[in-house]
N, C-alpha and C. Protein backbone atom coordinates (compact mmCIF):
# COMPACT_ATOMS: atom_id res chain seq x y z
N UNK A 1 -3.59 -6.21 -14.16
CA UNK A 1 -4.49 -5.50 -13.28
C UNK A 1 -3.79 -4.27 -12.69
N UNK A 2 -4.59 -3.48 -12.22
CA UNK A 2 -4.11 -2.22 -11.99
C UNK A 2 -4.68 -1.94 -10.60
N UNK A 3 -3.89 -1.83 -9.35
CA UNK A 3 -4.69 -1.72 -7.54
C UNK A 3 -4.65 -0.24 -7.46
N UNK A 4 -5.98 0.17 -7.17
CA UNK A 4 -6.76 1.56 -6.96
C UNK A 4 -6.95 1.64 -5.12
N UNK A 5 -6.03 1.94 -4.93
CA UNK A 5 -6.15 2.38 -2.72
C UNK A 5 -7.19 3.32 -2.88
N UNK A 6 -8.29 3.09 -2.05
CA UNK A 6 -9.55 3.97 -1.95
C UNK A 6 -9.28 4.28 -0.59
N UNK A 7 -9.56 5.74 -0.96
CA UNK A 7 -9.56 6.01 0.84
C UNK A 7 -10.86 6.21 1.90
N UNK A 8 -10.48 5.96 2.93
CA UNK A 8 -11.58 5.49 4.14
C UNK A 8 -12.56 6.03 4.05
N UNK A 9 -13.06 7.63 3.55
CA UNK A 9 -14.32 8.27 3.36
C UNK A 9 -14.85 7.38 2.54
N UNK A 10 -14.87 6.87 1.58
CA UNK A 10 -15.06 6.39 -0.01
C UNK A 10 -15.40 4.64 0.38
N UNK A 11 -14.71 3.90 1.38
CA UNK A 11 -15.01 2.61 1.58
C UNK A 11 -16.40 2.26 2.09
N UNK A 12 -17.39 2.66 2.09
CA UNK A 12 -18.22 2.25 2.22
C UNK A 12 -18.97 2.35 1.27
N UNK A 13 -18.46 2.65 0.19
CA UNK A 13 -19.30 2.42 -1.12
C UNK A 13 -19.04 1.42 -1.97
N UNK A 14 -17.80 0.72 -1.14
CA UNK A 14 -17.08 -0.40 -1.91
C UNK A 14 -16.73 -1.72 -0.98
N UNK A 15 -17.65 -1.67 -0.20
CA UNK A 15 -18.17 -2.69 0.76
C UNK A 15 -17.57 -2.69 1.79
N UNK A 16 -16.30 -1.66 1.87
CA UNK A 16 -15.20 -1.60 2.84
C UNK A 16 -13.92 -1.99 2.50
N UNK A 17 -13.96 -2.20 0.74
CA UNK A 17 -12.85 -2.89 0.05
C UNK A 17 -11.58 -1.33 0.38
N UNK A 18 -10.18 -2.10 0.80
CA UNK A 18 -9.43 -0.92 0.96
C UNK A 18 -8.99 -1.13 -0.66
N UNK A 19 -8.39 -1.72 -1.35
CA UNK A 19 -8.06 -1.96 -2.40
C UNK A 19 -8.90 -2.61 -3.60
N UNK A 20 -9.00 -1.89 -4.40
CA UNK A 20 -9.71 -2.31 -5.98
C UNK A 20 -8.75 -2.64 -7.12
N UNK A 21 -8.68 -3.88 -7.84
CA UNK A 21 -8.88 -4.64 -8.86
C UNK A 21 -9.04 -3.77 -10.02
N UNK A 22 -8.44 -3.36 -10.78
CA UNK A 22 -9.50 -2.39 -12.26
C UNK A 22 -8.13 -3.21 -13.39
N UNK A 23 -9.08 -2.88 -15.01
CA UNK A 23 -8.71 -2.78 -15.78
C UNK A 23 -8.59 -1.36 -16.54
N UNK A 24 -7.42 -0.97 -17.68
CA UNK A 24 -7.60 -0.53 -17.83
C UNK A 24 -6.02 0.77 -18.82
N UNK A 25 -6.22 1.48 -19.51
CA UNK A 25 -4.73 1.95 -20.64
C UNK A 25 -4.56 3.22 -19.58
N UNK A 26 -5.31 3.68 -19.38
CA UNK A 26 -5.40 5.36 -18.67
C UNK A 26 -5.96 5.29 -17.33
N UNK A 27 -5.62 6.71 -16.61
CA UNK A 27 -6.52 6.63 -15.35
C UNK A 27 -8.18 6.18 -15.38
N UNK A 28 -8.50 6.90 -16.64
CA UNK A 28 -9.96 7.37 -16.36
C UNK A 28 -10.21 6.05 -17.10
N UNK A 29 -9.50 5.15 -17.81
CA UNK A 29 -10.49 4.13 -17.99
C UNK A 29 -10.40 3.03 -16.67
N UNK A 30 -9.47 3.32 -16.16
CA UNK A 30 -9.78 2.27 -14.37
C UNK A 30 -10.31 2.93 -14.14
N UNK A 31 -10.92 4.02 -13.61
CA UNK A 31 -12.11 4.58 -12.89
C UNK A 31 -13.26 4.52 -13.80
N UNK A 32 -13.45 4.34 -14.90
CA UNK A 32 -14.70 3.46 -15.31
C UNK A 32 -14.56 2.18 -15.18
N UNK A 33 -13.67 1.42 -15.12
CA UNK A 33 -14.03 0.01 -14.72
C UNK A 33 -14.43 -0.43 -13.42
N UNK A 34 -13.50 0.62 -12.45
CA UNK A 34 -14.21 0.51 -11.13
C UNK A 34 -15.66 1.32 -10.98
N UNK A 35 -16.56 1.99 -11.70
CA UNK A 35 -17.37 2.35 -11.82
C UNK A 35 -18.65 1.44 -11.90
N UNK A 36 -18.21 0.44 -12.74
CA UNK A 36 -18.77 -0.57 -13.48
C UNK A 36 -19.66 -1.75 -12.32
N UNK A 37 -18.33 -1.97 -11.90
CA UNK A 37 -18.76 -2.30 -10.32
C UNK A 37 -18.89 -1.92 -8.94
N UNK A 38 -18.94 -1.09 -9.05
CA UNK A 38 -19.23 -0.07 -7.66
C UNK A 38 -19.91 0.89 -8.48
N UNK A 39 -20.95 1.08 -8.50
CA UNK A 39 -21.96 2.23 -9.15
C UNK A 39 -22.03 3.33 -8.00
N UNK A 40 -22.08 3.00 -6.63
CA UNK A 40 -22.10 4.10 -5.48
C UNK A 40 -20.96 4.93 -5.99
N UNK A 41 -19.49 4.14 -5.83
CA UNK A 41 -18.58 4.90 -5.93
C UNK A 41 -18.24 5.75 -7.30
N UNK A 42 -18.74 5.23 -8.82
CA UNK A 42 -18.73 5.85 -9.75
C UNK A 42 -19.60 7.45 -9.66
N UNK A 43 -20.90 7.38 -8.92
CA UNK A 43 -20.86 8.77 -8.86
C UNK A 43 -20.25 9.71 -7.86
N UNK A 44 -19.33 9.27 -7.22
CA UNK A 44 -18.41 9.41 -6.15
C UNK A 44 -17.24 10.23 -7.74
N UNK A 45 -16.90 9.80 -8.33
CA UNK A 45 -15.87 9.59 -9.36
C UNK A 45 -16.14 10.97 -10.59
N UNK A 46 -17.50 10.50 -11.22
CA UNK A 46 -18.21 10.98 -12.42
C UNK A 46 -19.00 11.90 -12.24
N UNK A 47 -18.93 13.20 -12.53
CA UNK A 47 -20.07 14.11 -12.61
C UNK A 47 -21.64 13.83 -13.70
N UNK A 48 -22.65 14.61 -13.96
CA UNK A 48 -23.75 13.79 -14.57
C UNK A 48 -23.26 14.12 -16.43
N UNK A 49 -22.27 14.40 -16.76
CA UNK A 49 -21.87 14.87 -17.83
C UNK A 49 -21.20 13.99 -18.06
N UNK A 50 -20.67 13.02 -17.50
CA UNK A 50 -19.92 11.74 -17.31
C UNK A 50 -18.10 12.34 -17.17
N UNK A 51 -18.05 13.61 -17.26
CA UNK A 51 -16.46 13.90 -16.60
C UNK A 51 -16.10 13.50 -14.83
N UNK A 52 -14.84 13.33 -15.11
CA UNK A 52 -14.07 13.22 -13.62
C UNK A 52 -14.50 14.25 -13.16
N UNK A 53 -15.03 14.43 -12.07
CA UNK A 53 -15.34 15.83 -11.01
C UNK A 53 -13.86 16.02 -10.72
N UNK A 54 -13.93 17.45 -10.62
CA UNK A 54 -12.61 18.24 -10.49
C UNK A 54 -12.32 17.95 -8.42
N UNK A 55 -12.66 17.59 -7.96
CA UNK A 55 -12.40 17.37 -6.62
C UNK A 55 -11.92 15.73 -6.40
N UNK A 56 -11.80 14.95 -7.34
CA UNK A 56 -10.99 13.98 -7.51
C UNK A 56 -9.76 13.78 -8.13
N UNK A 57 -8.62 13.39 -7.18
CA UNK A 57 -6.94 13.14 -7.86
C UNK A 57 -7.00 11.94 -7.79
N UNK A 58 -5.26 11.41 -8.27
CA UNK A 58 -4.81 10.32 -8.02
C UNK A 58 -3.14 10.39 -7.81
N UNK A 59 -3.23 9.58 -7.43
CA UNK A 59 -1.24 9.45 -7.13
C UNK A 59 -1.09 8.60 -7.73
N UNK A 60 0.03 8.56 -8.88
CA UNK A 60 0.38 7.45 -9.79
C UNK A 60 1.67 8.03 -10.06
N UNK A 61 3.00 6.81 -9.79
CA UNK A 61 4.04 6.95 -9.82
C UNK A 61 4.61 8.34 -8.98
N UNK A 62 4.05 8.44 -7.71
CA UNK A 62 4.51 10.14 -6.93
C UNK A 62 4.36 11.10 -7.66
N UNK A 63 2.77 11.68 -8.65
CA UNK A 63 2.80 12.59 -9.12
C UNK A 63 1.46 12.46 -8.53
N UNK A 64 0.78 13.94 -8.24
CA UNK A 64 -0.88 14.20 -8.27
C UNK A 64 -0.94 14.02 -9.82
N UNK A 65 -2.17 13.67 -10.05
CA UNK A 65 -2.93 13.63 -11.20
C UNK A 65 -4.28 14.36 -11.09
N UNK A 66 -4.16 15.48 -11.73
CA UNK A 66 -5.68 15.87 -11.50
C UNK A 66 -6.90 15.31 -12.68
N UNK A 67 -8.02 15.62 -12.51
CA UNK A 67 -9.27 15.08 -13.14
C UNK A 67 -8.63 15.56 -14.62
N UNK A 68 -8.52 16.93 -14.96
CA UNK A 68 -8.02 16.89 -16.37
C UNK A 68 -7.22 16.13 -16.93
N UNK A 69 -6.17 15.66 -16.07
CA UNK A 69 -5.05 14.74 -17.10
C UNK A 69 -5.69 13.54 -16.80
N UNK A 70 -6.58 12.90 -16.60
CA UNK A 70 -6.70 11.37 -15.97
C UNK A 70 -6.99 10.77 -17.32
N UNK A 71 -7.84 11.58 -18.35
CA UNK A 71 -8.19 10.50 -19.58
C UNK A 71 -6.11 10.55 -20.85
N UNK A 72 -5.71 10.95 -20.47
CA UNK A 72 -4.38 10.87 -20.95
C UNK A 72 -3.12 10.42 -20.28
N UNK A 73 -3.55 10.12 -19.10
CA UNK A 73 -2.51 9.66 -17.99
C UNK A 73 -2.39 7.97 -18.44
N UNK A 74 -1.27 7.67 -18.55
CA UNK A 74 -1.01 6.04 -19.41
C UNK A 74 -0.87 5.66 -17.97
N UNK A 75 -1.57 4.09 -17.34
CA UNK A 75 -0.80 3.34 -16.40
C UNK A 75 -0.76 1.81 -16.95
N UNK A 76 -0.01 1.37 -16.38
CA UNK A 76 0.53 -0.25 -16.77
C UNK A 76 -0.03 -1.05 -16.10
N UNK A 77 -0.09 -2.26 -16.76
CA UNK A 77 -0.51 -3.46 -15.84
C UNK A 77 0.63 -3.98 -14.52
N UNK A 78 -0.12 -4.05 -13.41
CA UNK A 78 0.63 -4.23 -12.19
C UNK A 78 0.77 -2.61 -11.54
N UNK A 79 0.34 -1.49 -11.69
CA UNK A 79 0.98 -0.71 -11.17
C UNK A 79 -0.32 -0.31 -10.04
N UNK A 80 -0.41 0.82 -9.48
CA UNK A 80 -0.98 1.58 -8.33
C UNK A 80 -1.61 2.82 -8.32
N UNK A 81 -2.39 2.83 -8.10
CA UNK A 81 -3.12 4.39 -8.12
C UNK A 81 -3.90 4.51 -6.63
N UNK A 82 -3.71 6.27 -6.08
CA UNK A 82 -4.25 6.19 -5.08
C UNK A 82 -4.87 6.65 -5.05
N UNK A 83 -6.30 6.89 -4.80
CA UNK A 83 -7.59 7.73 -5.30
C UNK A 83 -7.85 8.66 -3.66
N UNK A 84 -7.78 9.99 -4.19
CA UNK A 84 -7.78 10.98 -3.44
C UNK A 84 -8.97 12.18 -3.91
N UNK A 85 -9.36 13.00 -2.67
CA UNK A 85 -9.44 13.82 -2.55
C UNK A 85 -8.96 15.34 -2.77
N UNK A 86 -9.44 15.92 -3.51
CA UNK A 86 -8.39 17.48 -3.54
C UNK A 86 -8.70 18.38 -2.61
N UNK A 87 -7.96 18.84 -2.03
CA UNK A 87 -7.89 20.13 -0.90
C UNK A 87 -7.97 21.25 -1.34
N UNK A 88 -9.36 21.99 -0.50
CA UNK A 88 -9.29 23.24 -1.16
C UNK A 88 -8.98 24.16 0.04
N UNK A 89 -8.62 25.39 -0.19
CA UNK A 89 -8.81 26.51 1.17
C UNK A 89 -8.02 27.47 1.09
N UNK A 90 -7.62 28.31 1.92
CA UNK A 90 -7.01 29.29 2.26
C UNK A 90 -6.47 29.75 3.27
């Protein structure tokens, strides 16, 4: 299993779960598995084209991961991902 930290904006689409359960080889296939069961939060996740919206990261192993690398990003069983927000501004 692979634990997905959702952050506090985002928990109420996931019953208030701080931590998610996923399967999965890559980022983006745990964020379709957590999709699977949390449908609120999958379009939270998925644009209607079915890509990662570019305003979603992750932290895996102390690196950002942005939406482009997530379907090539390898994670292991037992490891952590922290599902974030991207900052925009000036």
């Amino acid at each position: 299993m692979i634990r997905v930290q959702v952050p506090p904006i985002l928990r109420a689409v996931t019953g208030g779960e701080r931590v998610l359960e996923a399967e999965g080889a890559t980022v983006r296939e745990v964020f379709e598995n957590i999709a699977l069961r949390y449908p609120a939060l999958g379009l939270h996740l998925f644009d209607e084209r079915s890509g990662i919206r570019r305003n979603i990261i992750c932290i895996h192993r102390d690196l950002v991961i942005r939406a482009d690398d997530m379907a090539d990003r390898s994670v292991a069983q037992g490891e952590e991902l922290i599902l974030a927000n991207a900052f925009a501004g000036g």
